[in-house]
Protein backbone atom coordinates (compact mmCIF):
# COMPACT_ATOMS: atom_id res chain seq x y z
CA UNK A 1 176.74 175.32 129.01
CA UNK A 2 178.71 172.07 128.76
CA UNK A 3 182.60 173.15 128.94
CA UNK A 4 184.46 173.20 125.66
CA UNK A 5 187.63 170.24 126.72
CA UNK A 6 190.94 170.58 125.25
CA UNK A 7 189.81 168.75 122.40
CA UNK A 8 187.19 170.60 121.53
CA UNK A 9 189.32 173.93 122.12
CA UNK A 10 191.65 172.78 120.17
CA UNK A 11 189.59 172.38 116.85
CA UNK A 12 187.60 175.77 118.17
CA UNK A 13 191.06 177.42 117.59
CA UNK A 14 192.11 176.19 114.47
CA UNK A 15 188.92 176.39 112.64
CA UNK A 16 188.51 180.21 113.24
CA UNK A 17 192.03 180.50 111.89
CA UNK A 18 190.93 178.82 108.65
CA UNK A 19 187.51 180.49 108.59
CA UNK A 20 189.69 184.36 108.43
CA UNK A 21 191.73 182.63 105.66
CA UNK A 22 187.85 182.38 104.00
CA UNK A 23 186.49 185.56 104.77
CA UNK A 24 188.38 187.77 102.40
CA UNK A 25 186.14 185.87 99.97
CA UNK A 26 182.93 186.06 101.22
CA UNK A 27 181.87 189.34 99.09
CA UNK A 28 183.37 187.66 95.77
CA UNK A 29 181.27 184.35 96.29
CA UNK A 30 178.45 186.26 96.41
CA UNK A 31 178.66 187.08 93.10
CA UNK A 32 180.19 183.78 91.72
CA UNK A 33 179.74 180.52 93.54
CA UNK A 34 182.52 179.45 91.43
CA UNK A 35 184.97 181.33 93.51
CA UNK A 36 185.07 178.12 95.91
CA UNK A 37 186.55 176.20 93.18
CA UNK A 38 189.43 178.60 92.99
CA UNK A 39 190.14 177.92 96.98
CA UNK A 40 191.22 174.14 96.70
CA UNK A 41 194.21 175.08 98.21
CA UNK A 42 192.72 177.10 101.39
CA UNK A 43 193.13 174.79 104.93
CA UNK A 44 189.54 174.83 105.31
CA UNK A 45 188.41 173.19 101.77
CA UNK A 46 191.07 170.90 102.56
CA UNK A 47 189.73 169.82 105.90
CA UNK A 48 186.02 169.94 105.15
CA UNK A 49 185.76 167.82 101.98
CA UNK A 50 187.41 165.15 104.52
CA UNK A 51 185.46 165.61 107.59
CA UNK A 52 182.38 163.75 108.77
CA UNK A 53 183.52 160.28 107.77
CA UNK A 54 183.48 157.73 110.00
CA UNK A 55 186.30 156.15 111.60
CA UNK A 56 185.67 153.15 109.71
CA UNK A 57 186.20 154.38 106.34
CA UNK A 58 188.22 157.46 107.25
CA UNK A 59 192.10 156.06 107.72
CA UNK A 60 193.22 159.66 107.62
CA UNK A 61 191.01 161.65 109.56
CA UNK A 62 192.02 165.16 110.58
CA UNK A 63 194.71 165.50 113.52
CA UNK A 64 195.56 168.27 115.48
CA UNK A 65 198.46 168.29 118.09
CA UNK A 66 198.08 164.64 118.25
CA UNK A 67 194.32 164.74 118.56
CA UNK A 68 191.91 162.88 115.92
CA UNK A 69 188.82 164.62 114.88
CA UNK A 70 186.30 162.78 112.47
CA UNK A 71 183.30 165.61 113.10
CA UNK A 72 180.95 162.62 113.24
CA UNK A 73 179.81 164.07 116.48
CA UNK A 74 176.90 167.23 116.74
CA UNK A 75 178.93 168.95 119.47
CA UNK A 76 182.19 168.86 117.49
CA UNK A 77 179.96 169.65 114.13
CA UNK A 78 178.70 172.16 116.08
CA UNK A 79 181.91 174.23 117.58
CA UNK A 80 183.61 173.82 113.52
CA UNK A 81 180.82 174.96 111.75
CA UNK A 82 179.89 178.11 113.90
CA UNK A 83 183.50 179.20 113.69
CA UNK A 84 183.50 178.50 109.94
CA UNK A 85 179.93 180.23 109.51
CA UNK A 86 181.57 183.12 111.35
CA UNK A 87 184.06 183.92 108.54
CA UNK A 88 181.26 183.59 105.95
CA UNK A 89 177.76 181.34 106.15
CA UNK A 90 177.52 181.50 102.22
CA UNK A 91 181.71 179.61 102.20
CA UNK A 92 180.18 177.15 104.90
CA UNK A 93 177.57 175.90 102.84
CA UNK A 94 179.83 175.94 99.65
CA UNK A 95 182.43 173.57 100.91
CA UNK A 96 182.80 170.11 99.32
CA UNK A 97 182.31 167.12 101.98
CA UNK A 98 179.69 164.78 103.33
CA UNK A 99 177.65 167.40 104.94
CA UNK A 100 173.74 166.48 105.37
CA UNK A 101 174.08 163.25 103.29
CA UNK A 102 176.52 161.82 105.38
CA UNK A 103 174.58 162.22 108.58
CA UNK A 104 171.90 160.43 106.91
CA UNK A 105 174.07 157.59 105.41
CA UNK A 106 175.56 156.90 108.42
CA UNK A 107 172.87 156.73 110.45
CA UNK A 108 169.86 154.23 108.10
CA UNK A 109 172.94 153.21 105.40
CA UNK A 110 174.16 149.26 105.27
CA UNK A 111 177.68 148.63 105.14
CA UNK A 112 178.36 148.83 101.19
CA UNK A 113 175.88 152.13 100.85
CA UNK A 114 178.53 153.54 103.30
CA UNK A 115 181.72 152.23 101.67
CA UNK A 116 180.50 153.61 98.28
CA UNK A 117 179.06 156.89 99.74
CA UNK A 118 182.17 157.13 102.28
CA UNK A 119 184.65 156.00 99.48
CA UNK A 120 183.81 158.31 96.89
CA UNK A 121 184.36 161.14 99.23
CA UNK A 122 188.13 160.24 99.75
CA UNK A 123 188.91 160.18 96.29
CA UNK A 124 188.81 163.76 95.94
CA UNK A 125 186.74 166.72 96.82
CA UNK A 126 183.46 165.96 96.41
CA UNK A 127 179.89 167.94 96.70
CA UNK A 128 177.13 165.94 97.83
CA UNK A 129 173.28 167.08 97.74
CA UNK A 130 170.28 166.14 100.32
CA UNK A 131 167.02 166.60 97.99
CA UNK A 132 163.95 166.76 99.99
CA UNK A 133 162.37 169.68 99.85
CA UNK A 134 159.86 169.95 97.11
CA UNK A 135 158.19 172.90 94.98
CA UNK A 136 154.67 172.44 96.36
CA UNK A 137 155.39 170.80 99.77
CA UNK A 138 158.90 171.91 101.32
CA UNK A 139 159.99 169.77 103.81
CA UNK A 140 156.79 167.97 104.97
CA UNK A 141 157.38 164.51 104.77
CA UNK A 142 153.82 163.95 104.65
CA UNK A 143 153.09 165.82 101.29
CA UNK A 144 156.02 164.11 99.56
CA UNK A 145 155.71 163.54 95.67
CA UNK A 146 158.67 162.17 94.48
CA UNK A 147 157.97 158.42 93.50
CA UNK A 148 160.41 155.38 93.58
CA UNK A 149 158.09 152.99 91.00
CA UNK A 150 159.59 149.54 90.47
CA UNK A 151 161.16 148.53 87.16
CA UNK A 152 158.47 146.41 85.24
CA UNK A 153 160.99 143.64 84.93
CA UNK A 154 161.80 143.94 88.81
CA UNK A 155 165.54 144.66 88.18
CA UNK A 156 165.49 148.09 89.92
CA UNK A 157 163.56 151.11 90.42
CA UNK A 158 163.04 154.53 88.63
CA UNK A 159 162.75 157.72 90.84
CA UNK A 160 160.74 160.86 89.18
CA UNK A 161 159.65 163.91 90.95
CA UNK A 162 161.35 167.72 91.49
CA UNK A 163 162.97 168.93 94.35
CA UNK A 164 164.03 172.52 95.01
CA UNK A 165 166.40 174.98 97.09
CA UNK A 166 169.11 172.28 96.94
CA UNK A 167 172.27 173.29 98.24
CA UNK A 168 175.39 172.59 95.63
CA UNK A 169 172.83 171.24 93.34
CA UNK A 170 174.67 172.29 90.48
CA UNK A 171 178.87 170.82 91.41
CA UNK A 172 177.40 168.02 93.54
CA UNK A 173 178.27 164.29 92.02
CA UNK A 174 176.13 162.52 94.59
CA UNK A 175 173.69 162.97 97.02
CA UNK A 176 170.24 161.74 98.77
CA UNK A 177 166.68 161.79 96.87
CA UNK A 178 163.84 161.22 99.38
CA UNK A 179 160.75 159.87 98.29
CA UNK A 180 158.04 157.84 98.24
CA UNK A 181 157.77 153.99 97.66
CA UNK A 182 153.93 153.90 98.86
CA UNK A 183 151.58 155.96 100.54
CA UNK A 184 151.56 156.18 104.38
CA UNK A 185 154.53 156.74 106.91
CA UNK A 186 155.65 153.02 105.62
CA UNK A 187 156.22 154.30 101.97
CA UNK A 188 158.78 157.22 103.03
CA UNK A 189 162.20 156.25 101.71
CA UNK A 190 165.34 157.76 100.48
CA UNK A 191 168.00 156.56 97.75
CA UNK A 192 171.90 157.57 97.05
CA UNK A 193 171.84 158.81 93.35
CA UNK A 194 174.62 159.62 91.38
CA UNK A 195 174.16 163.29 89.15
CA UNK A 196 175.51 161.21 86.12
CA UNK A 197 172.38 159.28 86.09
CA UNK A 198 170.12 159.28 83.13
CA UNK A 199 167.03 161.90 83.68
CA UNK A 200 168.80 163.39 86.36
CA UNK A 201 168.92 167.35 85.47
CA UNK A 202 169.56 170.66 88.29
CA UNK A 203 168.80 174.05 87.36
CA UNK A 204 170.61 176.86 89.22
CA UNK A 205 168.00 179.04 91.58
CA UNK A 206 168.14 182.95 91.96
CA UNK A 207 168.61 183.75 95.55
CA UNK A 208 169.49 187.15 97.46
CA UNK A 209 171.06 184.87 100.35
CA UNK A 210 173.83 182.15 100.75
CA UNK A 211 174.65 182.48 96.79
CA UNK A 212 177.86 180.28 97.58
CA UNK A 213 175.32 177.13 98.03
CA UNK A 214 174.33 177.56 94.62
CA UNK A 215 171.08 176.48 95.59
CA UNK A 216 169.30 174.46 92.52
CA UNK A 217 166.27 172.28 91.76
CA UNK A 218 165.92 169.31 90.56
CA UNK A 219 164.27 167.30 87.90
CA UNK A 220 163.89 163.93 87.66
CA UNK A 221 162.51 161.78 84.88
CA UNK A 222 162.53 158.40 85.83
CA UNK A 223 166.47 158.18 86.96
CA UNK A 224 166.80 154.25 87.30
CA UNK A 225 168.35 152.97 90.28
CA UNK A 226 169.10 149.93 91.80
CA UNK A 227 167.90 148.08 94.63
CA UNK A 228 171.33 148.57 96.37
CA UNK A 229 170.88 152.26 96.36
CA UNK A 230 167.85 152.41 98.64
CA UNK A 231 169.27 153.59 101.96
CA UNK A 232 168.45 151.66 104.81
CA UNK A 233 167.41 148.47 102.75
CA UNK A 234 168.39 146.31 105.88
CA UNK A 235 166.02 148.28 108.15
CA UNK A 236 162.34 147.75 108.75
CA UNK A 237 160.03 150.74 106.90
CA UNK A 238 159.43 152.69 109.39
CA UNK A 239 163.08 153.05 110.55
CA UNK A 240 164.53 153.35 107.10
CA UNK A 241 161.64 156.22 107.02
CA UNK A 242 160.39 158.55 109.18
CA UNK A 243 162.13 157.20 112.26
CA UNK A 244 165.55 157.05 111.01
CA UNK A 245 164.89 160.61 109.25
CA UNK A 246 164.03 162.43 112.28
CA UNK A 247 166.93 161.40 114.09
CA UNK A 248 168.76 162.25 111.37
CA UNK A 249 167.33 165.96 111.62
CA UNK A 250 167.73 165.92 115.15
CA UNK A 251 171.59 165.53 115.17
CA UNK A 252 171.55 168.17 111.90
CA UNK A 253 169.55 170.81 113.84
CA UNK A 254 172.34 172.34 115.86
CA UNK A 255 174.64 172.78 113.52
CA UNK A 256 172.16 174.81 111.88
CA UNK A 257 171.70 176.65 114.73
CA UNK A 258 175.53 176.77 115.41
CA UNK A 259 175.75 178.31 112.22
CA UNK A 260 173.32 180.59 112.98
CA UNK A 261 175.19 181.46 116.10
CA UNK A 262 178.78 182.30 114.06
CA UNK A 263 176.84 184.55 111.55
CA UNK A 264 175.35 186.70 114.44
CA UNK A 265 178.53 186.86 116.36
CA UNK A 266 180.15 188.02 113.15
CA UNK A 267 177.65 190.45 112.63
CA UNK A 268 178.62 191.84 116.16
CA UNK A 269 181.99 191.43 115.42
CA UNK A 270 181.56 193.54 112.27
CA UNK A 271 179.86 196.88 114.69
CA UNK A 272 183.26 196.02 117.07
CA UNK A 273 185.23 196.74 114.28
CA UNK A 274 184.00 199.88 112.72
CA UNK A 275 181.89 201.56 115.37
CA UNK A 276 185.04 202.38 117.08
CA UNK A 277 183.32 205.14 118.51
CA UNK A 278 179.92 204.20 120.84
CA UNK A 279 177.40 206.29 122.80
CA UNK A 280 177.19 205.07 126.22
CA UNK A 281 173.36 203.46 125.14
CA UNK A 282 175.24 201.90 121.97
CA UNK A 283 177.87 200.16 124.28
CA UNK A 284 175.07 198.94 126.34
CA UNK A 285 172.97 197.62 124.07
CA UNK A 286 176.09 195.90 122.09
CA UNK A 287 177.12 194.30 125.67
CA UNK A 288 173.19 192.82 125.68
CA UNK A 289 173.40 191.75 121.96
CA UNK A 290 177.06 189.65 122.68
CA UNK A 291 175.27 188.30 125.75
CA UNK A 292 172.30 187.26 124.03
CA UNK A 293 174.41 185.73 121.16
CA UNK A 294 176.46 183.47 124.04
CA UNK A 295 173.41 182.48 125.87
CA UNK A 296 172.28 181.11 122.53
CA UNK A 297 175.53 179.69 122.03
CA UNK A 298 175.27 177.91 125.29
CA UNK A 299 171.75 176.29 124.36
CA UNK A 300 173.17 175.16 120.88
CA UNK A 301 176.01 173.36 122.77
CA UNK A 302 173.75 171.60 125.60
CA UNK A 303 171.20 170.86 122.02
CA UNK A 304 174.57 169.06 120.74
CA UNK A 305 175.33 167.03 123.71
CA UNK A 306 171.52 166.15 124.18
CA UNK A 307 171.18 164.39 120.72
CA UNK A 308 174.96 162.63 120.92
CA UNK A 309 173.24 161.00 124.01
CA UNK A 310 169.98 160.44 122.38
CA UNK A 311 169.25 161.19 118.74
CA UNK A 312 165.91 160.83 119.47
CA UNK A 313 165.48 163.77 121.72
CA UNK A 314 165.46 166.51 119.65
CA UNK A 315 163.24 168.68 121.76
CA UNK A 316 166.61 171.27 122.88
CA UNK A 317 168.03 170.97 119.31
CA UNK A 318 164.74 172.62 117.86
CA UNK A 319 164.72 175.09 120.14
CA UNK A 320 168.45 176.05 119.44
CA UNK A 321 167.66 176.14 115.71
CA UNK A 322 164.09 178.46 116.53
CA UNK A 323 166.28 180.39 118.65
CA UNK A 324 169.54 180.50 117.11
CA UNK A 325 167.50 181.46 114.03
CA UNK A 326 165.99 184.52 115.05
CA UNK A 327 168.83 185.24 116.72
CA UNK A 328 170.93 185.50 113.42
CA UNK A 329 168.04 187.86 111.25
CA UNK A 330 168.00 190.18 114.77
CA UNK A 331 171.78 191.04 115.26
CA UNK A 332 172.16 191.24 111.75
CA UNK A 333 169.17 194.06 111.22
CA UNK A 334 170.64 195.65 114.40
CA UNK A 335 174.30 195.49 113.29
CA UNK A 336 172.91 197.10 109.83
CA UNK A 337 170.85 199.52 112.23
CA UNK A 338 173.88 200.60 114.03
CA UNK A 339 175.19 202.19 110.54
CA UNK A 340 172.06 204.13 109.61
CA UNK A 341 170.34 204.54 106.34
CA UNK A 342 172.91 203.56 104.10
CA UNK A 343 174.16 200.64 105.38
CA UNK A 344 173.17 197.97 103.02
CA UNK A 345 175.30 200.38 100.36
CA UNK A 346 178.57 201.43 102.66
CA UNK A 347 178.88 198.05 104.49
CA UNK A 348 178.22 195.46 101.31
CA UNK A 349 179.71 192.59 103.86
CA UNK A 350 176.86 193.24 106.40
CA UNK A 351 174.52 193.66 103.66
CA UNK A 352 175.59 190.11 102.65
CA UNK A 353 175.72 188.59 106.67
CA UNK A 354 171.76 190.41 106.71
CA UNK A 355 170.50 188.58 103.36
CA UNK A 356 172.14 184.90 104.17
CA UNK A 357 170.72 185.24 107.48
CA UNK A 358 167.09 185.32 106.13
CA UNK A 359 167.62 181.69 104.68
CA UNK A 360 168.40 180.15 107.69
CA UNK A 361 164.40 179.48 108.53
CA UNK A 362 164.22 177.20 105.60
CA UNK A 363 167.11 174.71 106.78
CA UNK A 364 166.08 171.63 109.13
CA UNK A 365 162.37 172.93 109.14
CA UNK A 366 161.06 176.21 109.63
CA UNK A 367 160.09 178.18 112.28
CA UNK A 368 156.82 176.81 112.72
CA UNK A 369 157.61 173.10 112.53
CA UNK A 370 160.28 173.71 115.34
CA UNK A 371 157.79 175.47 117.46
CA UNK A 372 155.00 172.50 116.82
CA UNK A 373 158.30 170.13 117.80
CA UNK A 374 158.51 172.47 121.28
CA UNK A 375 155.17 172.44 121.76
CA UNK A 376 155.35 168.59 121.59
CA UNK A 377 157.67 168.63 124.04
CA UNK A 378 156.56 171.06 126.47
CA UNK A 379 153.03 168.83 126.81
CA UNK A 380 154.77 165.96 127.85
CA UNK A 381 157.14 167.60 129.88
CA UNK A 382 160.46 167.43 128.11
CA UNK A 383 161.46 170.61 129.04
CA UNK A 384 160.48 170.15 133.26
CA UNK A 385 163.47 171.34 135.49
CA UNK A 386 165.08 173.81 132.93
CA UNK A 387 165.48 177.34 133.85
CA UNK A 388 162.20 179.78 133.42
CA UNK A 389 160.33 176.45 131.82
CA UNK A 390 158.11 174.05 132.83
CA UNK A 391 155.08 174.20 135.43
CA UNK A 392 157.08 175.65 138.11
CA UNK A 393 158.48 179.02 135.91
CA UNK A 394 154.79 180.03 136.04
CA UNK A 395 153.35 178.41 139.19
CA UNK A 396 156.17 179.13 141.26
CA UNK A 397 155.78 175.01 142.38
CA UNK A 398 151.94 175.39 143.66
């Protein structure tokens, strides 16, 4: 597992001290999401709605004991967010700031997309949306509806389609809308739209899981935009499309998984805390969960470094998310196991930790279009010279 440096310690630290200033909220989010707007003042909304802008918009970017932290990187998204996810996974996704959109930006937006994307955030707390999934397709690029159609007088474009389970559909002011411009791999595009827009309307979305996120879909009826707002108008089609979008999901994957990671160890955490009394084959089987949850932990980490290198090897960060995934719904049936029959009734918190686990499959792709990803990857021999993978875990080297 690549070392955590002072640095990285450092924000490790400080973030779980924020994340317990969350927790004692976690139960009353889950029955209002509007509980986050009462928290303005908590270190954590503070930080977040600031984080994950780039140094060249950001010119006061978080510092800790003389260190500067812009979260711009996976691994560093990665060590804040499972720490944060840890106090509550339904807070995490609540918080105001760039999140998902401003992975995206920064990677297929021009300079003035960024400024105005970038800009907007520093004026105040801000939600932001990333609208791609879809009612009939989810997240397959391939089977996308939404349509950008050019104005008929060529002064801009119109964008009308639906998109659902958006997170902070309902408080966010901006976001991305991806779409289609044409058909083929060449006619993938997304836009920045602002929520003001005309024909621009979000519904809320009953969920049992991550309530915080407020998750919403979306209806649009021909919102105009402009020809400035397609992202990544300076880039060729296919890397203002699909290329540019799966690197963007590459670097997102393992802070899914990371967050995946801080709701299982919580979930541990919670049978620490009030099983204080174990059978011997309880502590046993509690030592294997916390070693199984690090193990994880260590894959999500190496996933990080792997696409800061390379955003376009995403092989280890799909694996961390498949992993780190069914690692999360696991400890959290266990930890409810470990209470018996009525533990969804005399443990509400764990209850909660058990349901927003569940939703976890549906962020960054599921669990099938991570395994087709591996698959990929193990046939042309991605994953040779890894431990208990490859030709030789099965062959012994013959």
């Amino acid at each position: 597992m690549p070392q955590l440096d002072h640095r990285l310690r450092l924000l490790r630290r400080h973030a779980r001290g924020w994340a317990a200033e969350l927790r004692p909220y976690a139960l009353d989010l889950d029955g209002d999401p509007d509980v986050v707007l009462r928290l303005r003042d908590a270190t954590a909304f503070h930080h977040a709605a600031r984080l994950q802008i780039p140094a060249a918009f950001n010119p006061s970017p978080l510092v800790l004991a003389g260190e500067r932290f812009l979260l711009t990187s996976a691994l560093e998204r990665v060590v804040f967010c499972e720490e944060i996810a840890r106090g509550d996974l339904g807070m995490m996704l609540a918080l105001p700031g760039a999140s998902m959109s401003g992975v995206l930006v920064a990677a297929i937006g021009d300079r003035a997309q960024q400024e105005w994307f970038y800009g907007r955030l520093l004026e105040r707390p801000t939600w932001t949306f990333f609208a791609l999934t879809e009612p009939d397709g989810g997240t397959d690029a391939a089977g996308l509806r939404t349509r950008a159609t050019e104005s008929t007088d060529g002064c801009g474009w119109h964008l009308t389609g639906r998109k659902r389970y958006i997170s902070n559909a309902l408080r966010a002011s901006m976001g991305v809308v991806f779409h289609r411009t044409g058909d083929g791999p060449l006619g993938l595009g997304a836009a920045l739209v602002d929520t003001t827009a005309a024909g621009f309307t979000a519904t809320a979305v009953p969920t049992l899981g991550v309530r915080g996120a407020q998750l919403g879909a979306l209806h649009l009826d021909a919102v105009p935009i402009t020809a400035e707002q397609l992202l990544g108008r300076h880039l060729s089609p296919m890397r203002r499309g699909s290329w540019g979008w799966q690197r963007t999901f590459n670097l997102l994957r393992p802070t899914v998984a990371a967050m995946a990671v801080g709701l299982a160890q919580a979930a541990c955490d919670h049978v620490r805390e009030h099983r204080r009394v174990l059978r011997p084959d309880e502590r046993d089987l509690l030592a294997r969960v916390a070693g199984e949850i690090e193990g994880v932990r260590r894959l999500t980490r190496r996933a990080a470094v792997a696409v800061d290198a390379d955003s376009g090897s995403g092989h280890l960060a799909s694996a961390a998310k498949l992993r780190a995934t069914r690692l999360a719904i696991g400890v959290t049936r266990w930890a409810l196991g470990s209470f018996g029959p009525g533990a969804r009734l005399d443990q509400p918190l764990l209850d909660k930790f058990a349901r927003d686990a569940t939703a976890l499959e549906y962020m960054e792709g599921t669990g099938n279009v991570q395994r087709l990803a591996v698959a990929a990857a193990l046939d042309r021999g991605a994953f040779d010279g890894y431990p208990g993978v490859g030709p030789t875990a099965t062959t012994g080297g013959r």
